[in-house]
N, C-alpha and C. Protein backbone atom coordinates (compact mmCIF):
# COMPACT_ATOMS: atom_id res chain seq x y z
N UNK A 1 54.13 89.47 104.69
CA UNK A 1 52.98 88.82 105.26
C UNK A 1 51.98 88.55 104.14
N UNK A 2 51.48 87.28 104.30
CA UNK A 2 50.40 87.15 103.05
C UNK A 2 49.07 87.24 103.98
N UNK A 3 48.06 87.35 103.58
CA UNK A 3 46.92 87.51 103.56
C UNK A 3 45.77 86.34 102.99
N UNK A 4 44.85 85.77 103.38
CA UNK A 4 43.90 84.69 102.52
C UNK A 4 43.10 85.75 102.15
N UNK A 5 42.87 86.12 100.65
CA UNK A 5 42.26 86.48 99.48
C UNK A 5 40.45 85.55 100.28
N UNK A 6 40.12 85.19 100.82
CA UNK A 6 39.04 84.09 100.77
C UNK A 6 38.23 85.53 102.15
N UNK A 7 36.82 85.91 101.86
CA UNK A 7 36.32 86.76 102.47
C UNK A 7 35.71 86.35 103.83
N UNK A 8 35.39 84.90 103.82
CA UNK A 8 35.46 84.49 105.41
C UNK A 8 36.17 84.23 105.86
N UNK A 9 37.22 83.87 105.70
CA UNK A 9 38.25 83.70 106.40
C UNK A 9 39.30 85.32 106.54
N UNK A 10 40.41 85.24 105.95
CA UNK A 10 41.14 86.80 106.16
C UNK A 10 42.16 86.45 107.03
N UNK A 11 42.51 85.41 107.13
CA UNK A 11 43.92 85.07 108.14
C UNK A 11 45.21 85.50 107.29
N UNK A 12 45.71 86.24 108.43
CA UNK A 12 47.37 86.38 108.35
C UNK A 12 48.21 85.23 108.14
N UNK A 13 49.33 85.54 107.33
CA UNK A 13 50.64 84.66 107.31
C UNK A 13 51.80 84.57 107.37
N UNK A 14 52.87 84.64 108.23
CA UNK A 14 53.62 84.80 107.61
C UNK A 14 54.93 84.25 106.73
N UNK A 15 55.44 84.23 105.85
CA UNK A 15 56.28 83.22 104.30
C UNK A 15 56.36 82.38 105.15
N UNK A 16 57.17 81.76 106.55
CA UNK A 16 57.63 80.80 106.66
C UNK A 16 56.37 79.51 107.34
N UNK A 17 55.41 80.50 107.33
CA UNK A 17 54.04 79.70 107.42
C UNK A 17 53.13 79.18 106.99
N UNK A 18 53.59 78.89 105.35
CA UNK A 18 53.06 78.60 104.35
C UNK A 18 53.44 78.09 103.25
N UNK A 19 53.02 77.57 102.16
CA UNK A 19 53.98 76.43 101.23
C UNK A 19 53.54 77.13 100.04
N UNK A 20 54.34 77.66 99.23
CA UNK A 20 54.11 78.18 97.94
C UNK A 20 54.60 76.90 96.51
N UNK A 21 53.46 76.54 96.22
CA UNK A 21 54.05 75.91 95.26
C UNK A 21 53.03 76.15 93.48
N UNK A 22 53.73 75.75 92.95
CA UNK A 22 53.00 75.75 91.65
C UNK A 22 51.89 74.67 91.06
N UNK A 23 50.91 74.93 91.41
CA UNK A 23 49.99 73.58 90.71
C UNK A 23 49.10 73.70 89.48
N UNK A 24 49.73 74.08 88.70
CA UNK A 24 49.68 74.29 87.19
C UNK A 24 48.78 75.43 86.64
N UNK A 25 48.51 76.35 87.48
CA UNK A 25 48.07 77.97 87.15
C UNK A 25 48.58 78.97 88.07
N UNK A 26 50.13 78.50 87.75
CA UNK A 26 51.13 79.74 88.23
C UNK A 26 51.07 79.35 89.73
N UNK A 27 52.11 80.29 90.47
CA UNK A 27 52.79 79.63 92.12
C UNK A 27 51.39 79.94 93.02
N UNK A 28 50.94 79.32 93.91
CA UNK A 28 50.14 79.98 94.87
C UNK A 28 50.43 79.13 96.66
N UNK A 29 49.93 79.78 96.78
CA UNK A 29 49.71 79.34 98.63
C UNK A 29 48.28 78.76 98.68
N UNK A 30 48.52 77.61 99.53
CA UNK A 30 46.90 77.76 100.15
C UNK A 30 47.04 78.04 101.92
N UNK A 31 45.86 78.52 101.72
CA UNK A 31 45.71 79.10 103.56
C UNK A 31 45.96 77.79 104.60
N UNK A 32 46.79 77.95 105.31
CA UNK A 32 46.28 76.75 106.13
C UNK A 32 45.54 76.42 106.89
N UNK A 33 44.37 77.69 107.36
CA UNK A 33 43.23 77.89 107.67
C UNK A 33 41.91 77.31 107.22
N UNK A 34 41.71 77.89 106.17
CA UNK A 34 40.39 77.25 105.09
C UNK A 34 40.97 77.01 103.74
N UNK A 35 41.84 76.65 103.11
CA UNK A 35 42.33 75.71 102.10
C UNK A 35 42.65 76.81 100.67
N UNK A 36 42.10 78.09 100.61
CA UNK A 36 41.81 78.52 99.80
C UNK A 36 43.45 78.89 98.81
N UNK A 37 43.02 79.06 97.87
CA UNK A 37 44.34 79.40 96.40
C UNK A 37 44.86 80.25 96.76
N UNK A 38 45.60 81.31 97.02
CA UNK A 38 45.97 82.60 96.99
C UNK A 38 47.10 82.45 95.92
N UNK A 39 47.18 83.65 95.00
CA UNK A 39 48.38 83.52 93.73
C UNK A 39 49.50 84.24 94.49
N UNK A 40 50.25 83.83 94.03
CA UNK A 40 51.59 84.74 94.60
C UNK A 40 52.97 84.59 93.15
N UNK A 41 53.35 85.81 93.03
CA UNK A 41 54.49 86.23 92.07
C UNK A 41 55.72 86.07 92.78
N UNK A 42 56.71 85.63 92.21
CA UNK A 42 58.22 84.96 92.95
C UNK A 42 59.24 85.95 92.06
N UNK A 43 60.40 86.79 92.74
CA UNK A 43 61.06 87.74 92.42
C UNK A 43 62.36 87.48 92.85
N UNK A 44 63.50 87.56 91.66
CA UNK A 44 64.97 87.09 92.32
C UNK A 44 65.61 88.68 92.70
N UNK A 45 66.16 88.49 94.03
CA UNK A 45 67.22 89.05 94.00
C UNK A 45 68.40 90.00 93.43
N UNK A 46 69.16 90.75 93.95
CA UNK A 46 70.38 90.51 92.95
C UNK A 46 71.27 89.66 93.53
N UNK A 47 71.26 88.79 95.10
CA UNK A 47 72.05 87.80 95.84
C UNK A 47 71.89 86.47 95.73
N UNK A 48 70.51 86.52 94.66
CA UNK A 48 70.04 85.27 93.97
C UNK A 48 69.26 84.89 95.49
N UNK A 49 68.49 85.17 96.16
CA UNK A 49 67.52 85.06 96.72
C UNK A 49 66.50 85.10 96.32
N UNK A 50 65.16 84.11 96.67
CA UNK A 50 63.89 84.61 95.91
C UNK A 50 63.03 84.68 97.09
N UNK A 51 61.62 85.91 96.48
CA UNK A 51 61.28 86.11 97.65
C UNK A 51 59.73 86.32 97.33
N UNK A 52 58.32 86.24 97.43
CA UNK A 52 57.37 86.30 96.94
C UNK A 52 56.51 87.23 97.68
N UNK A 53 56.04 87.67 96.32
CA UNK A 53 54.62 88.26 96.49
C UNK A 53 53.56 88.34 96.37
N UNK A 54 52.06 88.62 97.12
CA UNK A 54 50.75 88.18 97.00
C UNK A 54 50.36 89.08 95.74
N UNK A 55 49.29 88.46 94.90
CA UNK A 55 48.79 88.96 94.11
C UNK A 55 47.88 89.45 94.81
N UNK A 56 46.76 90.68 94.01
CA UNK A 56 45.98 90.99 94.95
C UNK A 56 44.68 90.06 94.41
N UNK A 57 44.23 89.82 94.98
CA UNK A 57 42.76 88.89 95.00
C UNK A 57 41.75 89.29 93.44
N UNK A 58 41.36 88.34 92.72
CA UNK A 58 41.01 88.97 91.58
C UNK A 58 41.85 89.42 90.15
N UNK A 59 43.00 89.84 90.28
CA UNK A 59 43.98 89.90 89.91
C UNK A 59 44.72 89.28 89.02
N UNK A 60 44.75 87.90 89.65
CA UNK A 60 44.87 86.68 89.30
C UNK A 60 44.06 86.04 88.02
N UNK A 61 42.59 86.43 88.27
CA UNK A 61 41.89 85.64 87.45
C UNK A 61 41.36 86.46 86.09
N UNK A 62 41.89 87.91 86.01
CA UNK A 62 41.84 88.32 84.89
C UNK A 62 43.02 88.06 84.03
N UNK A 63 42.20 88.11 82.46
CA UNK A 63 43.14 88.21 81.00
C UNK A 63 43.95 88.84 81.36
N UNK A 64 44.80 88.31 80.04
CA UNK A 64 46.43 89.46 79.81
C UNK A 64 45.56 90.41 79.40
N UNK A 65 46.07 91.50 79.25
CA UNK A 65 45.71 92.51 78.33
C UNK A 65 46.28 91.85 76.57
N UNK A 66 45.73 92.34 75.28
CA UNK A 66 45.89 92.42 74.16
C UNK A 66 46.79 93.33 73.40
């Protein structure tokens, strides 16, 4: 289940209710509620399935570490 990261809003999701795509700062969702970014990390399988996960809010928008 993903979650909208966005503090007025807070709607539930679940994967097949939402479009994860990449728009050039890594994969995210937007809510289909109130529009907002949410990041999400994409993880293979060993059946070669992929399957994603929410970043947590914030998360996202910090540096690598050095």
């Amino acid at each position: 289940m993903f979650v909208c990261g966005n503090q007025a809003c807070g709607a539930s999701w679940e994967p097949d209710e939402v479009q994860i795509r990449d728009e050039g700062q890594g994969l995210v969702f937007r809510c289909p509620q109130c529009g907002a970014r949410n990041h999400v990390v994409a993880r293979t399988a060993k059946d070669g399935s992929t399957t994603y996960r929410q970043v947590p809010a914030g998360a996202a928008q910090k540096a690598p570490a050095k």
